[in-house]
C-alpha atoms as a PDB file:
ATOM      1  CA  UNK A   1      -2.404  -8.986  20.065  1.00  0.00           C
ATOM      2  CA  UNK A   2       0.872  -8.774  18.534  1.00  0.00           C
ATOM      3  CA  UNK A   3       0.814 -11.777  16.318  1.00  0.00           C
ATOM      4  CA  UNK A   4      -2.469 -10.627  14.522  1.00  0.00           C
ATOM      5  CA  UNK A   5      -2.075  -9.195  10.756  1.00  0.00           C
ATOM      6  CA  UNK A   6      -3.566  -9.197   7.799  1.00  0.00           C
ATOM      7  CA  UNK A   7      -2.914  -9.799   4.221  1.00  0.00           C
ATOM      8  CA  UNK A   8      -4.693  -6.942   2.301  1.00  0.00           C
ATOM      9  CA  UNK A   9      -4.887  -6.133  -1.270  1.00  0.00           C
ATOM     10  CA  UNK A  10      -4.566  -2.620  -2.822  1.00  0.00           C
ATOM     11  CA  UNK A  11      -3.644  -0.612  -6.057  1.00  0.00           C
ATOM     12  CA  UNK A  12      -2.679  -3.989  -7.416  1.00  0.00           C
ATOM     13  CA  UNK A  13      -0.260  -5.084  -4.654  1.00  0.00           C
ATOM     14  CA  UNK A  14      -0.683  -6.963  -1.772  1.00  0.00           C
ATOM     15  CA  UNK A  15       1.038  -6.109   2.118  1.00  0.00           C
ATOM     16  CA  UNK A  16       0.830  -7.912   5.100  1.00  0.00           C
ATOM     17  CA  UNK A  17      -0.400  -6.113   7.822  1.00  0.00           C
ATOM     18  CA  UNK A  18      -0.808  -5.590  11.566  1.00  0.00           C
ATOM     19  CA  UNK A  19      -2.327  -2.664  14.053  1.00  0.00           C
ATOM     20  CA  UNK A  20      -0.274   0.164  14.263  1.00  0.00           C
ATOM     21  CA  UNK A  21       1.799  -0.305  11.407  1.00  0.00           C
ATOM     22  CA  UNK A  22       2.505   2.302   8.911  1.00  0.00           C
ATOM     23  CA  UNK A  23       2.728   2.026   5.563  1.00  0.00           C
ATOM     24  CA  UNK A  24       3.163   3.395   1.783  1.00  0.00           C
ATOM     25  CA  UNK A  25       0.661   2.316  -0.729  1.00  0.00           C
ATOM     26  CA  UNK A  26      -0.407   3.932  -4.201  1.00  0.00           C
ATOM     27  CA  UNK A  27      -2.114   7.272  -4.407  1.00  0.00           C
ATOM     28  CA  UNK A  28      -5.685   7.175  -2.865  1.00  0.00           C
ATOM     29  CA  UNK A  29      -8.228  10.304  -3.260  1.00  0.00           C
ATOM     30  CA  UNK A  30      -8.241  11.181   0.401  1.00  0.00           C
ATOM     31  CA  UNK A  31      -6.992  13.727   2.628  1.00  0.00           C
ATOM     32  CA  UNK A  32      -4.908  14.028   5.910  1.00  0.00           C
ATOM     33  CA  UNK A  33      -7.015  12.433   8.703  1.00  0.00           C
ATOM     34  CA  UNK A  34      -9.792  10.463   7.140  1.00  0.00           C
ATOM     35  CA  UNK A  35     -10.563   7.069   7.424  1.00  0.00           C
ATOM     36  CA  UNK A  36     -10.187   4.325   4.848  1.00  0.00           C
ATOM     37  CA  UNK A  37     -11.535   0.738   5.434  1.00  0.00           C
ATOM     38  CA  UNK A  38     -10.063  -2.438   3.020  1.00  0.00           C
ATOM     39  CA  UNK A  39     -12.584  -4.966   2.558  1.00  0.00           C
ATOM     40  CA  UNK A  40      -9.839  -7.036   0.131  1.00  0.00           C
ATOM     41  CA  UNK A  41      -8.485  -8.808   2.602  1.00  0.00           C
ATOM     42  CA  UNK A  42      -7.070 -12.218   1.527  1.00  0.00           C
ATOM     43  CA  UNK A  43      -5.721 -13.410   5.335  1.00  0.00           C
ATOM     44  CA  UNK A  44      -6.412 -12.930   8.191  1.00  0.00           C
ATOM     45  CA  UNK A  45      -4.759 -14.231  11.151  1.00  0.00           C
ATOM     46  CA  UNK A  46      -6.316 -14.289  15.160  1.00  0.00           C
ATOM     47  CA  UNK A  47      -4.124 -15.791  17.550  1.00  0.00           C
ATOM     48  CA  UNK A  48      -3.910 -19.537  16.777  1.00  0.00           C
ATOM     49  CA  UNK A  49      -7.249 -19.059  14.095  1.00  0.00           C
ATOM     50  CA  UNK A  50      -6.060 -18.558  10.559  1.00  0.00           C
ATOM     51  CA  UNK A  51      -8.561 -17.853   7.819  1.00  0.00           C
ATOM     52  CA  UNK A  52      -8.236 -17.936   4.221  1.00  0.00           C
ATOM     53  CA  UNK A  53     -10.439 -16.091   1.488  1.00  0.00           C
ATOM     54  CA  UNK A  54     -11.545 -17.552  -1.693  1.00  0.00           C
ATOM     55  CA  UNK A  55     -10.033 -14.904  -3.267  1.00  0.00           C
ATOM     56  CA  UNK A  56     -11.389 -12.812  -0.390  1.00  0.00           C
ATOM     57  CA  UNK A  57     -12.678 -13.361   3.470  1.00  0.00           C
ATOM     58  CA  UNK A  58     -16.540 -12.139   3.698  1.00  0.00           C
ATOM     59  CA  UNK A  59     -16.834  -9.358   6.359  1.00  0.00           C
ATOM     60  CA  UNK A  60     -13.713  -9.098   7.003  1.00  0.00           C
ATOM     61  CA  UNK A  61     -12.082  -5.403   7.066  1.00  0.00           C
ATOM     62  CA  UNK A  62      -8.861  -3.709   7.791  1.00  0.00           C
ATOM     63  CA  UNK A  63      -9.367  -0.066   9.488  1.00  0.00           C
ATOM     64  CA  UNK A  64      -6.688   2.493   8.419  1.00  0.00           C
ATOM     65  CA  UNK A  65      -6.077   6.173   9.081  1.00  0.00           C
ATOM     66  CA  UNK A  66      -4.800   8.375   6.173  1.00  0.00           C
ATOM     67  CA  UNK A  67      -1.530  10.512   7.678  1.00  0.00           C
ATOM     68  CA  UNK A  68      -0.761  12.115   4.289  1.00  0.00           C
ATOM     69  CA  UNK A  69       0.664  12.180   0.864  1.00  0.00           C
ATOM     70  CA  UNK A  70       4.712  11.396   0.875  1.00  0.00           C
ATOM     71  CA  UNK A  71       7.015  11.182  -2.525  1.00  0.00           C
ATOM     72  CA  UNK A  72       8.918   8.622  -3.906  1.00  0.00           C
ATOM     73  CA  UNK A  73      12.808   9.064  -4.231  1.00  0.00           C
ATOM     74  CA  UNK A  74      13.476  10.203  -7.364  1.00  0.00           C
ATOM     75  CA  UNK A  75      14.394   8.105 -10.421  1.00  0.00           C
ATOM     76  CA  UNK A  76      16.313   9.488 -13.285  1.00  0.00           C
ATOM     77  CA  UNK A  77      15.103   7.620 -16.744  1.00  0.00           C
ATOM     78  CA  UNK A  78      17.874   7.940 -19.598  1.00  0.00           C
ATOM     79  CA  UNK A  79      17.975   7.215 -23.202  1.00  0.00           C
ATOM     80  CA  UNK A  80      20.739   7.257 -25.212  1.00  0.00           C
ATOM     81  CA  UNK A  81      21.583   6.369 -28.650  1.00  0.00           C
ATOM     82  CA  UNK A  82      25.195   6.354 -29.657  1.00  0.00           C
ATOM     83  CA  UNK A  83      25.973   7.911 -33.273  1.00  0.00           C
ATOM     84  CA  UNK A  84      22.712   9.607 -33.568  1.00  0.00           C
ATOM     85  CA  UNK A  85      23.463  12.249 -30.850  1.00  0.00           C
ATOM     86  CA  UNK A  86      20.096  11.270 -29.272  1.00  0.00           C
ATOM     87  CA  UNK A  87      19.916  12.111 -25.622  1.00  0.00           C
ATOM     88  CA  UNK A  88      16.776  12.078 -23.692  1.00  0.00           C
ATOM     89  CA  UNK A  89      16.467  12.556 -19.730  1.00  0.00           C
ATOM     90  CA  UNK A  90      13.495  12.748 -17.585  1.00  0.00           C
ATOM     91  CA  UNK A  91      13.046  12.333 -13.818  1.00  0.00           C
ATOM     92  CA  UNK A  92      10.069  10.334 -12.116  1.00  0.00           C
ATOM     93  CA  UNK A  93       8.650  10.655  -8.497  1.00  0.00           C
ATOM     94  CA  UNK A  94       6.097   8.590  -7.645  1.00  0.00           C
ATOM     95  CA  UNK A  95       3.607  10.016  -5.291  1.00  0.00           C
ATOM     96  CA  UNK A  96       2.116   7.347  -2.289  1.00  0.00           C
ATOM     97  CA  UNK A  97      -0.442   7.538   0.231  1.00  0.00           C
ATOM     98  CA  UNK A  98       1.288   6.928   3.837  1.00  0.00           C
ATOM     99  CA  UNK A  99      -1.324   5.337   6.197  1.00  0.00           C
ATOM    100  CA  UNK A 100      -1.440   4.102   9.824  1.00  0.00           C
ATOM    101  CA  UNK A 101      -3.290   0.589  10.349  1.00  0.00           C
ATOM    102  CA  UNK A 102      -5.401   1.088  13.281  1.00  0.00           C
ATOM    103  CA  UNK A 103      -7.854  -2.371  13.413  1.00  0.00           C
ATOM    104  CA  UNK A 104      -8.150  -5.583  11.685  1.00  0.00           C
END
């Protein structure tokens, strides 16, 4: 159904999910096409049945297909120290794992 999702947790964050939604989340060691299941799942929500975990729901799993790695948008990091003639600059991408939810 539409209204189903899922509150998952992973890499340190938590998202709110539903099937066939697509989403970023932090680097995972997997390629293009596997499968990944999360078994952190702190929500879950079945037409009118809601059901909390204490922190997490037993059994409960969220099915997800890996599509690929993506990057970040860059961020430019800048120190400067005024009448030392310090200057430092360095650029940061941060690299995500894009995945496709495809059961709850």
């Amino acid at each position: 159904m539409a209204n189903d999702f899922a509150v998952i947790e992973t890499g340190g964050k938590q998202y709110r999910v539903s099937a066939g939604q697509k989403l970023k989340i932090e680097k995972l060691a997997a390629a293009a096409g596997d499968a990944l299941m999360f078994e952190k799942v702190l929500l879950r929500s079945v037409g009118d049945e809601v059901s909390v975990g204490t922190p997490y729901i037993a059994g409960a799993k969220a099915e997800a297909k890996v599509l690929g790695e993506v990057r970040g948008k860059k961020v430019i990091v800048f120190k400067y120290h005024s009448k030392t003639r310090s200057r430092k600059k360095k650029g940061h991408q941060q690299e995500y794992t894009e995945v496709e939810i495809v059961k709850i």
